[in-house]
Protein backbone atom coordinates (compact mmCIF):
# COMPACT_ATOMS: atom_id res chain seq x y z
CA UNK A 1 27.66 74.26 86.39
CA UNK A 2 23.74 74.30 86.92
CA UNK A 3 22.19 72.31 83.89
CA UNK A 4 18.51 71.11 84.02
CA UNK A 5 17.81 67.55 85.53
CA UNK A 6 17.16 64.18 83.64
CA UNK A 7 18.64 62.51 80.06
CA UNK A 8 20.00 66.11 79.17
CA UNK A 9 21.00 67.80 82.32
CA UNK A 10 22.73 64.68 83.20
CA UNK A 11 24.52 64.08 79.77
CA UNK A 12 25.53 67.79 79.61
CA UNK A 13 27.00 66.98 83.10
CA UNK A 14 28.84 63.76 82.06
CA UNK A 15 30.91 65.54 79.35
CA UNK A 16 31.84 68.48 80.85
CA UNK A 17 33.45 65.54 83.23
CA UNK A 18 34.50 63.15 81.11
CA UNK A 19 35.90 65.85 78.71
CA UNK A 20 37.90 67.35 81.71
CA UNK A 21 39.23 63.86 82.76
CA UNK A 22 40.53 62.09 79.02
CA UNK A 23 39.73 64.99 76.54
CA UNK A 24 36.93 65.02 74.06
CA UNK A 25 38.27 62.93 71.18
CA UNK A 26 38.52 60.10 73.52
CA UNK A 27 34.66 59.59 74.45
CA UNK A 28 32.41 57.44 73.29
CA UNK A 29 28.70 57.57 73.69
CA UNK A 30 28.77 54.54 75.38
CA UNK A 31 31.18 56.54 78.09
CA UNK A 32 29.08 59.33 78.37
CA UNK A 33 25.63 56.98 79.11
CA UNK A 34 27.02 54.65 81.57
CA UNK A 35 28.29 58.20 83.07
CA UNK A 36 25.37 60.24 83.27
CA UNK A 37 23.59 56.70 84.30
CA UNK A 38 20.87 56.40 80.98
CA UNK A 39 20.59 54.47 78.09
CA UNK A 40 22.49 54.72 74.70
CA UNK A 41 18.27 55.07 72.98
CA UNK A 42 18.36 57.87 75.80
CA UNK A 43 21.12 59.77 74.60
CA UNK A 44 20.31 59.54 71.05
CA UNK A 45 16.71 61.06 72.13
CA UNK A 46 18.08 64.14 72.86
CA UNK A 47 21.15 64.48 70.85
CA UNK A 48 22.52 63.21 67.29
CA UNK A 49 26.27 63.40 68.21
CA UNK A 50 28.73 63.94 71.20
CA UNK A 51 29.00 67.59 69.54
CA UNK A 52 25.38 68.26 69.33
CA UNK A 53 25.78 67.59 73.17
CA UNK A 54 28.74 69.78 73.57
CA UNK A 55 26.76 72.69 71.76
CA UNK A 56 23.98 72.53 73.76
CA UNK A 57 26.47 72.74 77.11
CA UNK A 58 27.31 75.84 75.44
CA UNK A 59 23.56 77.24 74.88
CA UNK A 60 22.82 75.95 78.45
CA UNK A 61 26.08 78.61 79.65
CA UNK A 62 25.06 81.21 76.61
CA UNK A 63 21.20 81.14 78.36
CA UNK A 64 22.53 81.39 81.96
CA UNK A 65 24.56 84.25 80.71
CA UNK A 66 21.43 86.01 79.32
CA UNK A 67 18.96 85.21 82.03
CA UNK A 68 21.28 86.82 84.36
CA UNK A 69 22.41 89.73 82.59
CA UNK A 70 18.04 90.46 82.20
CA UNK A 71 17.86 89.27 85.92
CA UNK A 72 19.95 92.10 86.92
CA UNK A 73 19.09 94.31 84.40
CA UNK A 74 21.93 96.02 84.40
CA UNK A 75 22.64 98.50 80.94
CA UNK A 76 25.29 97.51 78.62
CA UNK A 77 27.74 100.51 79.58
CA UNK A 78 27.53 99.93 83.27
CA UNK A 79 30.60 97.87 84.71
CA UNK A 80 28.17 95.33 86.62
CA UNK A 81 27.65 93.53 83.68
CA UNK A 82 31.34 92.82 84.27
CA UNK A 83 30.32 91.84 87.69
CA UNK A 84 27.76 89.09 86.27
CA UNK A 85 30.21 87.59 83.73
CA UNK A 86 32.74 87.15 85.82
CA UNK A 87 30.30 85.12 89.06
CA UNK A 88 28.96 83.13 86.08
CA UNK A 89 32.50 81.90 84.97
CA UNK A 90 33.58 81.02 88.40
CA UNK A 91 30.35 79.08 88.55
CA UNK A 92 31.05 77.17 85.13
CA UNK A 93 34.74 77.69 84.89
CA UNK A 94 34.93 74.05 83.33
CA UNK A 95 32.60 74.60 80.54
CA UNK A 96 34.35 77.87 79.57
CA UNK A 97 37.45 76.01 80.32
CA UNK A 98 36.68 73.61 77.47
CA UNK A 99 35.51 76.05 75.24
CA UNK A 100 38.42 78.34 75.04
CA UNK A 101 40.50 75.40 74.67
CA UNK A 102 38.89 74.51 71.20
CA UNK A 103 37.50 71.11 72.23
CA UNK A 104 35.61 69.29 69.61
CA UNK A 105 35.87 70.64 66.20
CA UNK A 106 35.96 74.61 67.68
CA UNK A 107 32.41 74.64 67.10
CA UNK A 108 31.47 75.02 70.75
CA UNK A 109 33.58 78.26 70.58
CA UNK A 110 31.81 79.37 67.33
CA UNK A 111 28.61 78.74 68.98
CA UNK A 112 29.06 80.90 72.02
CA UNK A 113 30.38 83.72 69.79
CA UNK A 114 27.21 83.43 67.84
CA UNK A 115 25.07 84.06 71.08
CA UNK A 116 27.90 86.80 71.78
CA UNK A 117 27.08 88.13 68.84
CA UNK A 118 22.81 87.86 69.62
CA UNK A 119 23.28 89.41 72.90
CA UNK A 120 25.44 92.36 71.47
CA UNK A 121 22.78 92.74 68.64
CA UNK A 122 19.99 93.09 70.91
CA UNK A 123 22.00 95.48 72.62
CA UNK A 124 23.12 97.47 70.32
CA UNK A 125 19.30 97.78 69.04
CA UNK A 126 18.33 98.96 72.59
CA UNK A 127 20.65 101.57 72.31
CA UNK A 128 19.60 102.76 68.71
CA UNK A 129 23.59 102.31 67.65
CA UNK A 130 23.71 106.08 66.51
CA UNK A 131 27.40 105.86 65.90
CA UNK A 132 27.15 105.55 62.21
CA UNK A 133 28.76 102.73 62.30
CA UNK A 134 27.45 98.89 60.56
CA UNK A 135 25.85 97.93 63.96
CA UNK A 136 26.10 94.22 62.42
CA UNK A 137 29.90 95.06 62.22
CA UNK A 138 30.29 96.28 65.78
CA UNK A 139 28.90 93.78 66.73
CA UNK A 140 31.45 91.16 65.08
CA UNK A 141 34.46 93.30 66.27
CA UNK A 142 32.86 93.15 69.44
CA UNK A 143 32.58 89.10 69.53
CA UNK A 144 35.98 88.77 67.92
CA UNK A 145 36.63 91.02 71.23
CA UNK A 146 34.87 88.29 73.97
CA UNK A 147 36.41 85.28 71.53
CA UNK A 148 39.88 86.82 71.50
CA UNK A 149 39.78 87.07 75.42
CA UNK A 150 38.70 83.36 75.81
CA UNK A 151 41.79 82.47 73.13
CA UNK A 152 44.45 84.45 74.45
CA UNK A 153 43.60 85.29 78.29
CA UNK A 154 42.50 81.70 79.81
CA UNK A 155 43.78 79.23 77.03
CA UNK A 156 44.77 76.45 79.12
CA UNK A 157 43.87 77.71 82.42
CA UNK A 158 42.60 74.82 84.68
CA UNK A 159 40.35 77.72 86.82
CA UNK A 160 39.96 81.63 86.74
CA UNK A 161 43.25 83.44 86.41
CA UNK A 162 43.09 84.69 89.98
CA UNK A 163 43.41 88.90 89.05
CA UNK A 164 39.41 88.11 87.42
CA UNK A 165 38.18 86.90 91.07
């Protein structure tokens, strides 16, 4: 996991730990400061709750996920988007780790299929959608797709089910 430096890199950091090691229920924002080494007035700075801090370790994956998908620039048919996705989970295979699993209230996994959701929109609009089909529909079948996947195919998993590597 590659989060930016300072209050928020270092919180983001700190709960992806701390979550790993006692679950999220179990942290307090006292925890997750003396972890990431600031100040409860620092944490509060940047975030409002412990999930307003797991949601943005979620954007921070959801915007590594896009800036390498338009890094690459690879079209949405082509298999080496498949490629990406699967070097970006190895790389933060704890942060998908805890979202698949539900922690918090679920909203972490809401949140990245929202951005699944944004990404497949834009998408979809580059490729004018001519199927004559709700493109705000394919794109929820599509999400329910990625979400289903996360659910079903590494609920629990510690890493990467090894046939993905």
């Amino acid at each position: 996991m590659t989060v930016g430096s300072g209050g928020p890199g270092q919180l983001q950091e700190a709960i992806v730990e701390l979550v790993i090691e006692q679950g999220y229920e179990s942290i307090s924002i006292d925890a997750l400061a003396s972890r990431a080494d600031v100040t409860r007035a620092t944490f509060y700075a940047h975030y409002r709750s412990k999930n307003d801090l797991l949601t943005a370790v979620v954007d921070s994956f959801a915007d590594g996920v896009e800036e390498a998908l338009r890094a690459h620039d690879i079209a949405p048919r082509n298999g080496g988007r498949l490629a990406v996705l699967l070097g970006l989970a190895r790389e933060w295979r704890d942060v998908i780790g805890l979202i698949v699993r539900g922690e918090g209230d679920g909203g972490p996994l809401r949140r990245l299929t929202e951005r699944v959701e944004q990404v497949l929109a834009a998408d979809l609009a580059r490729e004018g959608a001519s199927t004559g089909v709700d493109p705000g529909l394919l794109v929820k079948v599509r999400a329910a797709a990625v979400n289903q996947l996360g659910e079903h195919g590494w609920r629990g998993a510690t890493s990467i089910p090894t046939a993905a590597r």
